[in-house]
Protein backbone atom coordinates (compact mmCIF):
# COMPACT_ATOMS: atom_id res chain seq x y z
CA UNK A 1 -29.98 4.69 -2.64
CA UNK A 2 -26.76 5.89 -3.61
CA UNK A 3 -24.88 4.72 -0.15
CA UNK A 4 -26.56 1.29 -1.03
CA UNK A 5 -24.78 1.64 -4.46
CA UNK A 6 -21.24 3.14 -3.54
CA UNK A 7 -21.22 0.13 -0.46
CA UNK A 8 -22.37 -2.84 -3.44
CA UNK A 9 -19.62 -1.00 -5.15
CA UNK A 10 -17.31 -1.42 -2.55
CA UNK A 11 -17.91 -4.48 -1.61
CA UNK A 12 -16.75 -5.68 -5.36
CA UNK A 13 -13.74 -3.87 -5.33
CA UNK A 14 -12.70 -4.80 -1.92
CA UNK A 15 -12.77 -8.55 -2.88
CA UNK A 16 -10.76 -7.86 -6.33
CA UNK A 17 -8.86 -4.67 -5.24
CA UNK A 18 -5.52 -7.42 -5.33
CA UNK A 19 -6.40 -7.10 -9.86
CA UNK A 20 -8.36 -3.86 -10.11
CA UNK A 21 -5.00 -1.72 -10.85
CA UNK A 22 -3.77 -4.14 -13.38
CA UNK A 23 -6.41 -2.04 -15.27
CA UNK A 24 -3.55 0.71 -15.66
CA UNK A 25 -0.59 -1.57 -16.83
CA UNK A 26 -1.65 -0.09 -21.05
CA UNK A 27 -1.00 3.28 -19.62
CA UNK A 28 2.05 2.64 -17.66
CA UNK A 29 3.49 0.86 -20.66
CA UNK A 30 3.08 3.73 -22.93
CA UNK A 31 4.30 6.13 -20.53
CA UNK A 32 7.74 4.28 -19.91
CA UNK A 33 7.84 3.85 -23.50
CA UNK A 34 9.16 7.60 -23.61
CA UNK A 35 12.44 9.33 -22.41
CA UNK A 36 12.61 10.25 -18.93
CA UNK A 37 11.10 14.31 -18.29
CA UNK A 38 13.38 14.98 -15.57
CA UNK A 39 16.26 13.91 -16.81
CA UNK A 40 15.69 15.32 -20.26
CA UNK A 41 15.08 18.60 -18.89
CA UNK A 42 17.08 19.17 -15.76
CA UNK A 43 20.08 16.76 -16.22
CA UNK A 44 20.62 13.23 -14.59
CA UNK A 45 21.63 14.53 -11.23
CA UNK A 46 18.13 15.42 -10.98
CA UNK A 47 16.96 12.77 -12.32
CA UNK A 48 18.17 10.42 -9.67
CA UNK A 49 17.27 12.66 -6.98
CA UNK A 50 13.86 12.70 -8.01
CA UNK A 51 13.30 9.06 -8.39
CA UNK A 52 14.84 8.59 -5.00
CA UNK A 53 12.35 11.18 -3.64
CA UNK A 54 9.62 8.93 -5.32
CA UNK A 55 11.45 5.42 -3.27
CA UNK A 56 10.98 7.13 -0.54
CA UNK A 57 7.32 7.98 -0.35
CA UNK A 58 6.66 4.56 -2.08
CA UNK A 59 8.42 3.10 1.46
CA UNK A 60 7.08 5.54 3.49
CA UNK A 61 3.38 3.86 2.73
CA UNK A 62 4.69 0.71 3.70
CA UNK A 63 6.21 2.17 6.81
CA UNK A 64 2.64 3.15 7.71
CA UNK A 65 1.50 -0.18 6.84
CA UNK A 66 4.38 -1.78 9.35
CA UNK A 67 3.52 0.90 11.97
CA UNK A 68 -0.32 -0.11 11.79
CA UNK A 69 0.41 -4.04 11.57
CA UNK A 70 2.99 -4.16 14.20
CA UNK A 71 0.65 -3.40 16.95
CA UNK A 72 -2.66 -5.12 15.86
CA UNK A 73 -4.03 -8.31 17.41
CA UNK A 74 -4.64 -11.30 15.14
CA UNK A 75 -8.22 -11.30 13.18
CA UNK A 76 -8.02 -7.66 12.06
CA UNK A 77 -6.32 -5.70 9.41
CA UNK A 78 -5.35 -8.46 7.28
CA UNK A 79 -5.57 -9.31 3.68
CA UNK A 80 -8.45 -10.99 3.28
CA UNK A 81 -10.00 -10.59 0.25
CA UNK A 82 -13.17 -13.03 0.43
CA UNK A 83 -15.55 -11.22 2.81
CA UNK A 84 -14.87 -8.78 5.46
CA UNK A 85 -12.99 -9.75 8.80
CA UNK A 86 -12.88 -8.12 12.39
CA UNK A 87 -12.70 -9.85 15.31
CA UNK A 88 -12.18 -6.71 17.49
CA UNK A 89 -12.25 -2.93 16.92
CA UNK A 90 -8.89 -1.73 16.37
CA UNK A 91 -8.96 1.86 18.55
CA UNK A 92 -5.65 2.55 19.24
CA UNK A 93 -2.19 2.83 17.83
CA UNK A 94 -2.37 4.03 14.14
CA UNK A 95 -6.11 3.79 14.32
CA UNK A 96 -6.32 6.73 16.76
CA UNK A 97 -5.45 8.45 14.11
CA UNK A 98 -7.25 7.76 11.28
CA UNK A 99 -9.93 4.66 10.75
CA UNK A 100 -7.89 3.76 7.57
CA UNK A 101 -4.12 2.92 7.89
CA UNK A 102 -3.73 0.58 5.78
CA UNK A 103 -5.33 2.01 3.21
CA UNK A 104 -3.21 5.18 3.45
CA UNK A 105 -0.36 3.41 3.63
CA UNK A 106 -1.49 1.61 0.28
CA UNK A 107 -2.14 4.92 -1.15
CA UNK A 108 0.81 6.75 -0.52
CA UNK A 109 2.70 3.63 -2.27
CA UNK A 110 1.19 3.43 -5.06
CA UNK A 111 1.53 7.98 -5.58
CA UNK A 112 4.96 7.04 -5.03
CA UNK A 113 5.12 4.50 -7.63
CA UNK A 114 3.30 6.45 -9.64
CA UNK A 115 5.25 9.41 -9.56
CA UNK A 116 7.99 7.45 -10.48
CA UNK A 117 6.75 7.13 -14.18
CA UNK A 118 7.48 10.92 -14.26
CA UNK A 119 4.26 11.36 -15.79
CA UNK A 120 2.18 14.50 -14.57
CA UNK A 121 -0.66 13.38 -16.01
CA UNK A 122 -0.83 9.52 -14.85
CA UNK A 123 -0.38 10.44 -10.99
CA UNK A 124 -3.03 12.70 -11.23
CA UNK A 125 -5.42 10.28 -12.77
CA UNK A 126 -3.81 8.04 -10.26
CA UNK A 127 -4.85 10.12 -7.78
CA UNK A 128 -8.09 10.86 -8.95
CA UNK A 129 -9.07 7.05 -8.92
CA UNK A 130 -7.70 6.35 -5.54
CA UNK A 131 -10.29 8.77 -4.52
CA UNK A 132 -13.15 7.13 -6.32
CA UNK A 133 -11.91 3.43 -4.93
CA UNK A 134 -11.07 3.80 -1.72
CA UNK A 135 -14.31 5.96 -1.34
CA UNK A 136 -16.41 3.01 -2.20
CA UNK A 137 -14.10 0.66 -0.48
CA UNK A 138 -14.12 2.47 2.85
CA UNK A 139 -18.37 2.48 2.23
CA UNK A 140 -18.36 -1.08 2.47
CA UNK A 141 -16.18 -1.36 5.48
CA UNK A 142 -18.41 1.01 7.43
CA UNK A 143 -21.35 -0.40 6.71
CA UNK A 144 -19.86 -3.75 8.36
CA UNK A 145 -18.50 -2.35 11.24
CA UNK A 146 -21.47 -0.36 12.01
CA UNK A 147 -23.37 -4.01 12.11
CA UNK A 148 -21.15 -5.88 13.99
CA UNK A 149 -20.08 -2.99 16.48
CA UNK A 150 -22.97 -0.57 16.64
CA UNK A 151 -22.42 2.60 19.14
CA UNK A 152 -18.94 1.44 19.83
CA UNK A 153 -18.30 1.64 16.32
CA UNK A 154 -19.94 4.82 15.51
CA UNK A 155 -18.64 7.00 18.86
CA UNK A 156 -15.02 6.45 17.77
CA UNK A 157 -16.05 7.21 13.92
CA UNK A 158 -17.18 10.20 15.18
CA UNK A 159 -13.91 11.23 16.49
CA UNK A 160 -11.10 9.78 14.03
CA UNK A 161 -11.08 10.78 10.31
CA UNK A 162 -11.72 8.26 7.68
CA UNK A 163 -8.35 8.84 6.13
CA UNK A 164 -5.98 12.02 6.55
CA UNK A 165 -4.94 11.86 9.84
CA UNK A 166 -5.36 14.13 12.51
CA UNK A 167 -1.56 15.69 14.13
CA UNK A 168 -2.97 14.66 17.47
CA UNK A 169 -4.76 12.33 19.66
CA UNK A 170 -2.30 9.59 19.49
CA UNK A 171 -3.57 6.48 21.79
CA UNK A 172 -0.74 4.15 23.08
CA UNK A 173 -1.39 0.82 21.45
CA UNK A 174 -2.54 -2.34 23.98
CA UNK A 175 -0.12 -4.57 22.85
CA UNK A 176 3.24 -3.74 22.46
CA UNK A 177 5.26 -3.69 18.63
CA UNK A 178 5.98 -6.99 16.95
CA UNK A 179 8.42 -6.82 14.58
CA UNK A 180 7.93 -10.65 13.72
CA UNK A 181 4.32 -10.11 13.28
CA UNK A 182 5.46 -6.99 10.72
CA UNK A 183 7.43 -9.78 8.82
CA UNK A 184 4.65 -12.24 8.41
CA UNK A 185 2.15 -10.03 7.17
CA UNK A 186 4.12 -7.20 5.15
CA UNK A 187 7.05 -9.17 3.17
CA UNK A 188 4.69 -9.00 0.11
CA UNK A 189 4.20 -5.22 0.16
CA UNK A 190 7.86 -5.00 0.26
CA UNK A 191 8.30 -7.46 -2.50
CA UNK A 192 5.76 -5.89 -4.41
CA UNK A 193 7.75 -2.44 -4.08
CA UNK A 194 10.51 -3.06 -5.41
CA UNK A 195 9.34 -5.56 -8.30
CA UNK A 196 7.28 -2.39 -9.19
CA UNK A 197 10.32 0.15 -9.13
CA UNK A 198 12.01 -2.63 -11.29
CA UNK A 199 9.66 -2.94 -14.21
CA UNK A 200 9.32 0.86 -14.10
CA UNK A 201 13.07 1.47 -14.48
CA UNK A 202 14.41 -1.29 -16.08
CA UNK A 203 11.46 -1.44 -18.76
CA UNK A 204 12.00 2.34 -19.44
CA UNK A 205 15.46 1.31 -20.09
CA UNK A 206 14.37 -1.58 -22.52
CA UNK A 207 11.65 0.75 -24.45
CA UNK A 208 14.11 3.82 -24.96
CA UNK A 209 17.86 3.16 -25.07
CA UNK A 210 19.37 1.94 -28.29
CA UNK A 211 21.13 -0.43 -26.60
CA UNK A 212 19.41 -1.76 -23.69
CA UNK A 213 20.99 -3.60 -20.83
CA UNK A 214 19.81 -4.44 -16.80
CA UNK A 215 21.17 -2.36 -14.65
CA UNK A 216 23.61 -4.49 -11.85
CA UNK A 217 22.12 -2.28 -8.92
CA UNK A 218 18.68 -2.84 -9.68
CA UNK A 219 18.87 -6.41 -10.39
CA UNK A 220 20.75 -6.28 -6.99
CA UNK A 221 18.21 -5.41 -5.45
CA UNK A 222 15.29 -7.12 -6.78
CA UNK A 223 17.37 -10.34 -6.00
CA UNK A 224 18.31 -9.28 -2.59
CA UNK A 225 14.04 -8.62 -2.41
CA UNK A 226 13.03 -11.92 -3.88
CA UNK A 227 15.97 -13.78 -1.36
CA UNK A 228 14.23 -12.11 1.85
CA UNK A 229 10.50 -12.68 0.21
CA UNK A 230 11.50 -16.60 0.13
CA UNK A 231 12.95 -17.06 3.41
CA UNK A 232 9.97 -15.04 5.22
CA UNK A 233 7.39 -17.23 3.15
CA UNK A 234 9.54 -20.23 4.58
CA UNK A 235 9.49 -19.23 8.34
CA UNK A 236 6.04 -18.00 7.72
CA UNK A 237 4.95 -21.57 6.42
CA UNK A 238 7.60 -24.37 8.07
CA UNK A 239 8.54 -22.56 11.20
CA UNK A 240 6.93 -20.92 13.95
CA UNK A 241 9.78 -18.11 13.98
CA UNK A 242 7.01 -15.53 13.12
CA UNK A 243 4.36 -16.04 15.13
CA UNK A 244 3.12 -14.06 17.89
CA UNK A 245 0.62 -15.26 20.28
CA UNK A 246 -2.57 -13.50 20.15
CA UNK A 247 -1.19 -12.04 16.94
């Protein structure tokens, strides 16, 4: 059956999905290989605005990503990449909302990454694929739930969407916002981020400009991002400065 298919599917991509977009790295490289569009057409004031307008949805993902993690009890929503993992049902918070968080949050990253290339034509094959993956990855996770939850699973399926969220309906989380618990599970989204951004500027630089040179800002921050990444890994690893109980 084809639901059998898209959910076998699913299930492959889900444990790999940390690798599968390495797949587009040939692309990217070619498209950073050429001179900036914006900036070529509409002047570098534009230019910056534009790529600042693409930080900001890349950020905005991982704000939905913090929003959904900082409320979440320990066993669910987590990176796992072995099998599939839910200790409870997660009902509430950003899940009242759509059955999906994380996953939107992961998508709107990566569009704003994307978009950062400046290339029409990569975003929307971008987009295109994001629709085909997290289709089959989101299969998968249903079919799991649906075991190990049944009618619980299914009556709140009914009312949340998959994935675009509905304006209203909001349910107040059960346990209150942990910012500590946001550090310990998202520093490598954030890491990931701006290493991304990086290579994307910075290599653009290399490929086109006769003489190519780092830009200070930019390594700024990627140091400033790698500095924060080590010290969270730290307390995340030696300390118990991060951890939440029941978290």
């Amino acid at each position: 059956m084809i639901t059998d298919s898209l959910e076998r599917q699913g299930s492959w991509l889900f444990r790999w999905r940390s690798y599968v977009l390495l797949g587009f790295v040939p692309i990217i490289l070619l498209t950073i290989s050429q001179p900036e569009p914006v900036e070529t057409y509409f002047g570098h004031s534009a230019d910056e605005f534009y790529e600042a307008f693409c930080i900001a949805i890349a950020f905005a993902g991982l704000g939905i990503r913090a929003l959904t993690a900082g409320f979440v009890p320990g066993g669910t929503s987590g990176r796992n990449t072995r099998r599939q993992i839910a200790e409870s049902l997660n009902t509430t918070g950003m899940y009242s909302l759509t059955r999906n968080p994380l996953y939107l949050g992961n998508a709107v990253t990566i569009m704003g990454v994307t978009m950062f290339t400046q290339s029409l034509s990569l975003s929307l094959v971008m987009f295109l694929f994001l629709i085909v993956y997290l289709e089959r990855i989101i299969a998968a996770e249903e079919r799991f739930l649906t075991e190990k939850f049944g009618e619980t699973y299914l009556a709140w399926a009914k009312e949340v969407p998959a994935f675009f969220p509905r304006l209203s309906g909001w349910k107040r989380p059960e346990l209150p916002f942990s910012f500590r618990t946001v550090l310990k599970r998202e520093h490598s989204s954030m890491l990931s981020i701006l290493a991304s951004l990086f290579v994307l500027d910075q290599g653009r630089e290399y490929l086109t400009e006769a003489q190519p040179g780092f830009d200070g800002a930019w390594i700024g921050f990627l140091a400033a991002g790698f500095l924060v990444y080590a010290v969270l890994v730290w307390m995340k690893k030696r300390t118990r400065l991060l951890h939440v109980d029941g978290r």
